[in-house]
N, C-alpha and C. Protein backbone atom coordinates (compact mmCIF):
# COMPACT_ATOMS: atom_id res chain seq x y z
N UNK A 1 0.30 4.89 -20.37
CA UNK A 1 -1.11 4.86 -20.68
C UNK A 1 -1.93 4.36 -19.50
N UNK A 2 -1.59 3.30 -18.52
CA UNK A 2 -2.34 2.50 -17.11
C UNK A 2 -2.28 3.99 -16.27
N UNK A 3 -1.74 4.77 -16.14
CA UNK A 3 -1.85 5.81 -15.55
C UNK A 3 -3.00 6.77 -15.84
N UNK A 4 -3.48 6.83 -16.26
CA UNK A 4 -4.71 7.76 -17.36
C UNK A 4 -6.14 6.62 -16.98
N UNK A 5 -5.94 5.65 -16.64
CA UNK A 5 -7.69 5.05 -16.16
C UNK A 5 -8.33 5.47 -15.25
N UNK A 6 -9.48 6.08 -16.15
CA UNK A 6 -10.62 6.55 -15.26
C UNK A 6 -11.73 5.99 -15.53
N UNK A 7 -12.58 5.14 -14.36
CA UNK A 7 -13.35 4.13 -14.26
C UNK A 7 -14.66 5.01 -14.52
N UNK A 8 -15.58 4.97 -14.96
CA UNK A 8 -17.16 5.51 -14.95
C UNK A 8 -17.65 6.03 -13.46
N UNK A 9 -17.24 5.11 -12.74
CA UNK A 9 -18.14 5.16 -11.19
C UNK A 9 -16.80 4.89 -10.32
N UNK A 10 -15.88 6.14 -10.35
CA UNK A 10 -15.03 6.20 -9.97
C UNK A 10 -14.84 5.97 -8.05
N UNK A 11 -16.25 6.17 -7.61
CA UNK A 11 -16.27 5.91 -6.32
C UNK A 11 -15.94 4.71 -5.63
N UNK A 12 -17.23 3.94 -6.62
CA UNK A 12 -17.08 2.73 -6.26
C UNK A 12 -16.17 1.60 -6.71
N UNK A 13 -15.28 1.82 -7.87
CA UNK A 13 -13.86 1.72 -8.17
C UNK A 13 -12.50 1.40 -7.23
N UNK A 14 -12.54 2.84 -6.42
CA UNK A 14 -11.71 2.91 -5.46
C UNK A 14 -12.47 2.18 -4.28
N UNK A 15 -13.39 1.64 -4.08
CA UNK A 15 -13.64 0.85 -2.92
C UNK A 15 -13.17 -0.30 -2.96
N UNK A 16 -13.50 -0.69 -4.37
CA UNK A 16 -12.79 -2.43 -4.87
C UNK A 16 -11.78 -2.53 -4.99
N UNK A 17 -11.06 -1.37 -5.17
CA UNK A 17 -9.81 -1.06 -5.48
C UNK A 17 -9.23 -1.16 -4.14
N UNK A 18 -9.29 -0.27 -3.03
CA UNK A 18 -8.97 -0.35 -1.57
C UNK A 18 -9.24 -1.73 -1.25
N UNK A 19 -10.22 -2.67 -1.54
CA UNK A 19 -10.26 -4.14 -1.12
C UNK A 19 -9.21 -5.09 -1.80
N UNK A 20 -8.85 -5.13 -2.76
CA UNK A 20 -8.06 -6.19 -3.04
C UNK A 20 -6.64 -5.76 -3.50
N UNK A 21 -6.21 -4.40 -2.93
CA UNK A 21 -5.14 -4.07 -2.32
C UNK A 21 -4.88 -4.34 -0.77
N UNK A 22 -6.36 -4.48 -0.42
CA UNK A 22 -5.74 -5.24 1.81
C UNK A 22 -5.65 -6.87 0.92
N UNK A 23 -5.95 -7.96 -0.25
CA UNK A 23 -5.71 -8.48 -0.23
C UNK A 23 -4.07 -9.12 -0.89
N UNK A 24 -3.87 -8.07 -1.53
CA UNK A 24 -2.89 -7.99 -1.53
C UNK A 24 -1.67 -7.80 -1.03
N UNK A 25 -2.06 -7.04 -0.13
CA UNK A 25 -0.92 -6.94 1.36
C UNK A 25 -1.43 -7.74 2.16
N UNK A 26 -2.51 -8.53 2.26
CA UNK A 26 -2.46 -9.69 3.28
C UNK A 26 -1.11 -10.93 2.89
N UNK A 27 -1.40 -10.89 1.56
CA UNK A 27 -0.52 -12.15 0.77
C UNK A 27 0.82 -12.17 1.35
N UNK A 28 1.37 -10.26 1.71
CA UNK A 28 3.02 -10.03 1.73
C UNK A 28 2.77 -10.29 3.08
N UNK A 29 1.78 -9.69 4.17
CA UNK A 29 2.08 -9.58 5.84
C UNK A 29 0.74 -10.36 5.73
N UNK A 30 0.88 -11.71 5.78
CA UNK A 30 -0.62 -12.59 6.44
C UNK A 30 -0.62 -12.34 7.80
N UNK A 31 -0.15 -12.22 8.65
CA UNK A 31 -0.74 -11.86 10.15
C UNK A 31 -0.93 -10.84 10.72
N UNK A 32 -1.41 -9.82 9.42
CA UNK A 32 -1.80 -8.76 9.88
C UNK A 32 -3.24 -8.34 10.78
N UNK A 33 -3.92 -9.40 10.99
CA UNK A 33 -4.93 -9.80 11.84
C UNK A 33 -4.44 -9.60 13.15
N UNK A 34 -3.40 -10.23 13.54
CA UNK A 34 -2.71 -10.65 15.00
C UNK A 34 -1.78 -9.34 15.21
N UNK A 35 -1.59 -8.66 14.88
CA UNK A 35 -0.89 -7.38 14.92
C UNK A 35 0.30 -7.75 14.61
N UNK A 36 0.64 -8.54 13.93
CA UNK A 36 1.90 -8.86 13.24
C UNK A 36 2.41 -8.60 12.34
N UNK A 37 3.57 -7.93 11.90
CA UNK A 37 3.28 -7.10 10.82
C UNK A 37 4.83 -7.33 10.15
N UNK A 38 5.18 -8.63 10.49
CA UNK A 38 6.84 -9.51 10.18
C UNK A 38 6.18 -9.51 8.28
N UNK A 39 7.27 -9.07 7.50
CA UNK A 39 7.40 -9.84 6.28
C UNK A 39 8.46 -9.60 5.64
N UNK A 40 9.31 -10.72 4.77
CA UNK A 40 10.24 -10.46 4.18
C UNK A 40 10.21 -10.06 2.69
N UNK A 41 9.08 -9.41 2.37
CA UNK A 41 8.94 -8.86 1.65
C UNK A 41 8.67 -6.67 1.39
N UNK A 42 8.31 -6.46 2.62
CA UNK A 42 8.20 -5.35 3.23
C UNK A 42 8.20 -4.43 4.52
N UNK A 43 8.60 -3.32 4.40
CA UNK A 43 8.85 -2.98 6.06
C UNK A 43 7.39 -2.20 6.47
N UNK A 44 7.32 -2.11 7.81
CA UNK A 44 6.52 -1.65 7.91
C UNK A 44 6.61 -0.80 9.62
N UNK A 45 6.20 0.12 9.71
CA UNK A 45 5.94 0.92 10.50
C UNK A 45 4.43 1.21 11.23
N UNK A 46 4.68 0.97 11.99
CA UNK A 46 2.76 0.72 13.13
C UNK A 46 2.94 2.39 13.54
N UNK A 47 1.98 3.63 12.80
CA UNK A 47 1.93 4.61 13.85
C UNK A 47 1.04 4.52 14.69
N UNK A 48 -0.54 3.80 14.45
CA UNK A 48 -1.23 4.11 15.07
C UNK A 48 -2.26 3.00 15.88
N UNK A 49 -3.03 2.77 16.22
CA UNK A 49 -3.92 1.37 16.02
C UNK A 49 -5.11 1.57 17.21
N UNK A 50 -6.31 1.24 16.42
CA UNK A 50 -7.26 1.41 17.24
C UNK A 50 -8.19 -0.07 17.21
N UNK A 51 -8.98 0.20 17.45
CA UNK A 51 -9.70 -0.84 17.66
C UNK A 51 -10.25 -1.51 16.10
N UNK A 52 -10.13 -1.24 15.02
CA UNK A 52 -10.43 -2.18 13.81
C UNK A 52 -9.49 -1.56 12.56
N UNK A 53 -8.43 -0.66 13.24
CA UNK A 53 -7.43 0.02 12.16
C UNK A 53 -5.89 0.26 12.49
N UNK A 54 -5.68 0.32 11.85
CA UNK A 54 -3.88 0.58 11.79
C UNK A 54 -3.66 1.94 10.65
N UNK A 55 -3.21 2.61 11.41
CA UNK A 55 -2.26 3.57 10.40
C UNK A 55 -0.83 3.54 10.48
N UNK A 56 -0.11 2.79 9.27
CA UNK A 56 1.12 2.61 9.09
C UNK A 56 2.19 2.88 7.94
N UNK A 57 3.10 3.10 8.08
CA UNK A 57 4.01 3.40 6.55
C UNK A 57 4.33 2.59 6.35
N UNK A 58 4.60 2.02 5.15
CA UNK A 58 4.76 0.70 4.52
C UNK A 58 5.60 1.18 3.35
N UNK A 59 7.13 0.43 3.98
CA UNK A 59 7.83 0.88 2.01
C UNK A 59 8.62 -0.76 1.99
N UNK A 60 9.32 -0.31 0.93
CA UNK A 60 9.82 -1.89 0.46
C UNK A 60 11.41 -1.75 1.28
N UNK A 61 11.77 -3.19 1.77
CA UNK A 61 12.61 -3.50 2.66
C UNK A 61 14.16 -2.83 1.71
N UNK A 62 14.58 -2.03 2.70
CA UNK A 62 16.01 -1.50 1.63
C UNK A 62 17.18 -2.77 1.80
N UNK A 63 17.37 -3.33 0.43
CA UNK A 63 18.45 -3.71 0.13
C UNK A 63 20.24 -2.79 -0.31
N UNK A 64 19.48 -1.80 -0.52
CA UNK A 64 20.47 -1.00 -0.96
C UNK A 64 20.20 0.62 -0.54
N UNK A 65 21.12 1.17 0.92
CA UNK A 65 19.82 2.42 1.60
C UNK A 65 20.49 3.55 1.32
N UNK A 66 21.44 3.30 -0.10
CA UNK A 66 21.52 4.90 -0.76
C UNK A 66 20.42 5.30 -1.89
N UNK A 67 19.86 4.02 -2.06
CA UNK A 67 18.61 4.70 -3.09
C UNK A 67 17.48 4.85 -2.33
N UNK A 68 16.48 5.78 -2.72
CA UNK A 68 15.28 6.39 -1.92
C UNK A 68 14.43 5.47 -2.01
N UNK A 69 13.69 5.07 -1.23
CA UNK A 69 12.75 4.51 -1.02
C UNK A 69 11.03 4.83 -1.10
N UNK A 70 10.44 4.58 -1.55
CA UNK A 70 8.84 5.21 -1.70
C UNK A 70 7.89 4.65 -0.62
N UNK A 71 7.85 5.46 0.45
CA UNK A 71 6.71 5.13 1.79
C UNK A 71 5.31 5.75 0.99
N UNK A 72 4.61 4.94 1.70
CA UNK A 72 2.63 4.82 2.06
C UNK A 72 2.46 4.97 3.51
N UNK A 73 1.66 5.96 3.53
CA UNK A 73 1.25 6.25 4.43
C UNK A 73 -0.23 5.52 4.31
N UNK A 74 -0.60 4.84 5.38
CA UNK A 74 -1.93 3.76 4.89
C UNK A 74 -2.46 3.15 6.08
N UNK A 75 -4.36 3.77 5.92
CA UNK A 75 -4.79 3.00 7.13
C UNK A 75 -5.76 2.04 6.36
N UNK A 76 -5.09 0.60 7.60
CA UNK A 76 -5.83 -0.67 7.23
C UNK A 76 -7.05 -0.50 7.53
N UNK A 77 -8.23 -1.37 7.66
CA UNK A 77 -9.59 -1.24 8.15
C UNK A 77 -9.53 -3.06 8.50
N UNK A 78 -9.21 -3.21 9.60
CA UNK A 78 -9.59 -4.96 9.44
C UNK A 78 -10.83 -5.45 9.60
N UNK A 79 -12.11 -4.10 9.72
CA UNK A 79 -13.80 -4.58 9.54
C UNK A 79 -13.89 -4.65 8.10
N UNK A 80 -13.73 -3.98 7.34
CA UNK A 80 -14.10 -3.98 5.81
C UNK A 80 -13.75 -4.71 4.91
N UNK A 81 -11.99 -5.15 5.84
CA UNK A 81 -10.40 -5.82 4.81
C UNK A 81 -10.48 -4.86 3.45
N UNK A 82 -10.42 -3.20 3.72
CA UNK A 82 -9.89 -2.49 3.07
C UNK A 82 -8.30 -1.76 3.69
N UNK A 83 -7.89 -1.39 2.31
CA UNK A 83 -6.40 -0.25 2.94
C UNK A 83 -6.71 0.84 2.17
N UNK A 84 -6.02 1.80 2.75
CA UNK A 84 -6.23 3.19 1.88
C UNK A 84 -5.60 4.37 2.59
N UNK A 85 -4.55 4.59 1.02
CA UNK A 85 -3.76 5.05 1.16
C UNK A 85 -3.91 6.63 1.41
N UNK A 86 -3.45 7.02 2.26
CA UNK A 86 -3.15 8.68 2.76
C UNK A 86 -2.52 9.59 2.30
N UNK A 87 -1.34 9.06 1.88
CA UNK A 87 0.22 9.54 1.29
C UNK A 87 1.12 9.04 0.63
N UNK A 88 2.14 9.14 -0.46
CA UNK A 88 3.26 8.80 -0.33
C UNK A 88 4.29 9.61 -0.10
N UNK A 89 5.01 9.17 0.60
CA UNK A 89 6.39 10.23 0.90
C UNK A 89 5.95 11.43 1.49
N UNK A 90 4.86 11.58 2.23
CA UNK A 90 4.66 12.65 2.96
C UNK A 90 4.13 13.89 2.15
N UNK A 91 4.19 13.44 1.04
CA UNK A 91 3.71 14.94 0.37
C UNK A 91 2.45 15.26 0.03
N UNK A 92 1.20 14.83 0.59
CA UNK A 92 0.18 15.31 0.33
C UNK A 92 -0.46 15.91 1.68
N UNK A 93 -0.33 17.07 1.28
CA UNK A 93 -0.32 18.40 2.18
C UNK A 93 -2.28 18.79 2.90
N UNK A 94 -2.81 18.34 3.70
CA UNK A 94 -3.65 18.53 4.74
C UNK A 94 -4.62 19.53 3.60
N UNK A 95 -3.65 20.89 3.54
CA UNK A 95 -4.16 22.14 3.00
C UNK A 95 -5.25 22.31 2.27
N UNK A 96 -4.33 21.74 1.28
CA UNK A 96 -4.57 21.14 -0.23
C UNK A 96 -6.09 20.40 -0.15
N UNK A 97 -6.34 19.67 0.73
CA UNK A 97 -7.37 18.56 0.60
C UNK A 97 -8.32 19.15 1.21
N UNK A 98 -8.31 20.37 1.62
CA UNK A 98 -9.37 21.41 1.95
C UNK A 98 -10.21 22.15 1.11
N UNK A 99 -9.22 22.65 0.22
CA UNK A 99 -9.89 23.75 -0.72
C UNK A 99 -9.91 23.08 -2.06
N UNK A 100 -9.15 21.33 -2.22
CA UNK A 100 -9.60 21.12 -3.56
C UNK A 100 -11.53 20.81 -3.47
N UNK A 101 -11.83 20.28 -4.64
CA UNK A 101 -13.34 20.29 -4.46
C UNK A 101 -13.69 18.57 -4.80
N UNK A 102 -14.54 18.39 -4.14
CA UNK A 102 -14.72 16.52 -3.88
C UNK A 102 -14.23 15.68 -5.14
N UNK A 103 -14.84 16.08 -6.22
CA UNK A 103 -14.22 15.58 -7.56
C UNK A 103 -12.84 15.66 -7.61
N UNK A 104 -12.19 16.76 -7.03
CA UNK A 104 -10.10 16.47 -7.21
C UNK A 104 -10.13 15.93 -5.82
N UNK A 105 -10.53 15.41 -4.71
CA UNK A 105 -10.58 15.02 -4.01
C UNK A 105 -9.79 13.63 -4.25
N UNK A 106 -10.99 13.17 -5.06
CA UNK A 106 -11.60 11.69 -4.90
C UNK A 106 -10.36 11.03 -6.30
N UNK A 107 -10.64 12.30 -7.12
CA UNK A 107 -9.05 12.27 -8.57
C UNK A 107 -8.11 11.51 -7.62
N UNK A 108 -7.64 12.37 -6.36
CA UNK A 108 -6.16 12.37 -5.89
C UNK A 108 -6.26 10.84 -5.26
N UNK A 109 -7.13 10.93 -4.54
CA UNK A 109 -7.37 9.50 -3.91
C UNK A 109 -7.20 8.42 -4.77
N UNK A 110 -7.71 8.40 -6.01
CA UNK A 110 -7.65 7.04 -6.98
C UNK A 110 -6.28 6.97 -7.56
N UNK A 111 -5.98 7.81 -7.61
CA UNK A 111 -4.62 8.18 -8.20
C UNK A 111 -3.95 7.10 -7.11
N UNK A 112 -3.90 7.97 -5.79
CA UNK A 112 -2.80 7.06 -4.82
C UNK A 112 -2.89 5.85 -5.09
N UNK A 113 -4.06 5.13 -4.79
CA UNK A 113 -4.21 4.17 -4.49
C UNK A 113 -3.87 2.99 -6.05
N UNK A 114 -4.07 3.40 -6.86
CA UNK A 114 -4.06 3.19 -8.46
C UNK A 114 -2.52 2.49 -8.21
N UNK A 115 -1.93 4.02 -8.14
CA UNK A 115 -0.12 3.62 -7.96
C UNK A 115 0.14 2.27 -6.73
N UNK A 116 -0.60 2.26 -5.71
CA UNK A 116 -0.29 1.70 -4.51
C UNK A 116 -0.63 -0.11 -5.11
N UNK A 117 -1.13 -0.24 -5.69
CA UNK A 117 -1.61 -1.15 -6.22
C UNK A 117 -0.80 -2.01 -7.37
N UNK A 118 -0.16 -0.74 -7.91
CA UNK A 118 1.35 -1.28 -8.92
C UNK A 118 2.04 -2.08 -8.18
N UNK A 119 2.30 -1.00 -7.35
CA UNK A 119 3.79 -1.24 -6.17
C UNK A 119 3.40 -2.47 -5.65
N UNK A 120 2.67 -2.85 -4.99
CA UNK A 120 2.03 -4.46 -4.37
C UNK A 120 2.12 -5.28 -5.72
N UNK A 121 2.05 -4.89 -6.54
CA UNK A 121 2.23 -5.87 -7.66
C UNK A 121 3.39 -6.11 -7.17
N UNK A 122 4.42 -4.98 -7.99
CA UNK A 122 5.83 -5.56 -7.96
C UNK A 122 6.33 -6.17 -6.85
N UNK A 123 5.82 -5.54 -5.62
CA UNK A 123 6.17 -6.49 -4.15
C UNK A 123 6.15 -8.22 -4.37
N UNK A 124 5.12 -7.92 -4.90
CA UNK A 124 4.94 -9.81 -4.78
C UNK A 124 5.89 -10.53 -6.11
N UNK A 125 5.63 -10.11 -7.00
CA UNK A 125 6.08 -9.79 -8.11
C UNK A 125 8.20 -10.51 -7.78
N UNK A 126 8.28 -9.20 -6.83
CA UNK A 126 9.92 -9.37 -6.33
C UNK A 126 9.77 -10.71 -5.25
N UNK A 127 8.96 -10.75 -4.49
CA UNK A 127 9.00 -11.74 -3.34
C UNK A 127 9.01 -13.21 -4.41
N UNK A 128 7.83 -13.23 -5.35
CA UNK A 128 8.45 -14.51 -5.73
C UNK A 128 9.27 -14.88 -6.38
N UNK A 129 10.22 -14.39 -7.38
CA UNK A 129 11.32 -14.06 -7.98
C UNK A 129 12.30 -14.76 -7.40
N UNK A 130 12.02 -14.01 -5.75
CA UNK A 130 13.45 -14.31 -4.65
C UNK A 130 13.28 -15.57 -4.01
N UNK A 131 12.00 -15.81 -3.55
CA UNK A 131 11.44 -18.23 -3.20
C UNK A 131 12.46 -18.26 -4.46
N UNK A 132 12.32 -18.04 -5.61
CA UNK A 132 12.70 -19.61 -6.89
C UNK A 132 13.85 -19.15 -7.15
N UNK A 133 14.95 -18.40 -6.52
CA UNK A 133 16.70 -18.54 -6.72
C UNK A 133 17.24 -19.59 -6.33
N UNK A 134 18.01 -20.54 -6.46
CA UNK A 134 17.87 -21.61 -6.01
C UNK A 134 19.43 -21.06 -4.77
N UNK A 135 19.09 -21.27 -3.55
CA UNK A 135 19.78 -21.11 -2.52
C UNK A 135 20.81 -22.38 -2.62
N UNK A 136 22.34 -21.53 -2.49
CA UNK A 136 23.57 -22.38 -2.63
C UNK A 136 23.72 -22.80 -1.01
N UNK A 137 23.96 -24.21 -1.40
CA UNK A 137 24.31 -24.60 0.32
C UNK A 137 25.90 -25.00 0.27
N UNK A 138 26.35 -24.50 1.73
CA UNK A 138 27.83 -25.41 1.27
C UNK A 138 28.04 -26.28 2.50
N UNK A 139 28.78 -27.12 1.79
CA UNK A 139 28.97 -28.04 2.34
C UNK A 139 30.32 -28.34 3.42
């Protein structure tokens, strides 16, 4: 059923939405300011970087690398402290985003980002899970 929300002012939705998803991935990579992009909660891939953005793939760190993994393709904005997502897994095809019409445009866009926003849940979600195991020391 969380899959099926469609906001009234769907524009401005996905803007708030793109904002406290960069705060949400600030939480997993805080030094993403400094071009640091260390976390033990996620991997991440730098393709691009300009002067107030990063375009990078971001999937969750494989513990286990026979199961597939789900990449984001995602450029940061560090003027706005928005993210926003491009892709996952490569499959949203250039083409496509030509001849749909601004309304499936903007659909597809909320969509991504909707999902992208789960996934950062569960990121953190898993990251704190893994702090409160209580680490065996030996002696």
């Amino acid at each position: 059923m969380l899959h099926t929300v469609r906001p009234l002012n769907k524009s401005f939705c996905l803007q708030v939405l793109c904002e406290e998803n960069y705060l949400k991935l600030f939480r997993l990579i805080p030094n993403i300011r400094q071009n640091d992009f260390t976390s033990t909660a996620i991997h991440s891939d730098v393709l691009a970087i300009g002067p107030f953005t990063y375009t990078v793939y971001l999937h969750q760190i494989a513990h286990n690398t026979a199961s597939p993994q789900t990449r984001f393709k995602c450029r940061i904005y560090l003027d706005t402290k928005s993210i926003e997502v491009i892709s996952v897994d490569g499959d949203m095809a250039h083409g496509q985003q030509q001849t749909a019409s601004p309304k499936g445009i903007l659909n597809k866009k909320w969509a991504l980002n909707y999902f992208f926003e789960k996934w950062l849940m569960f990121q953190q979600d898993l990251s704190r899970s893994e702090e409160r195991q209580p680490q065996v020391i030996n002696a």
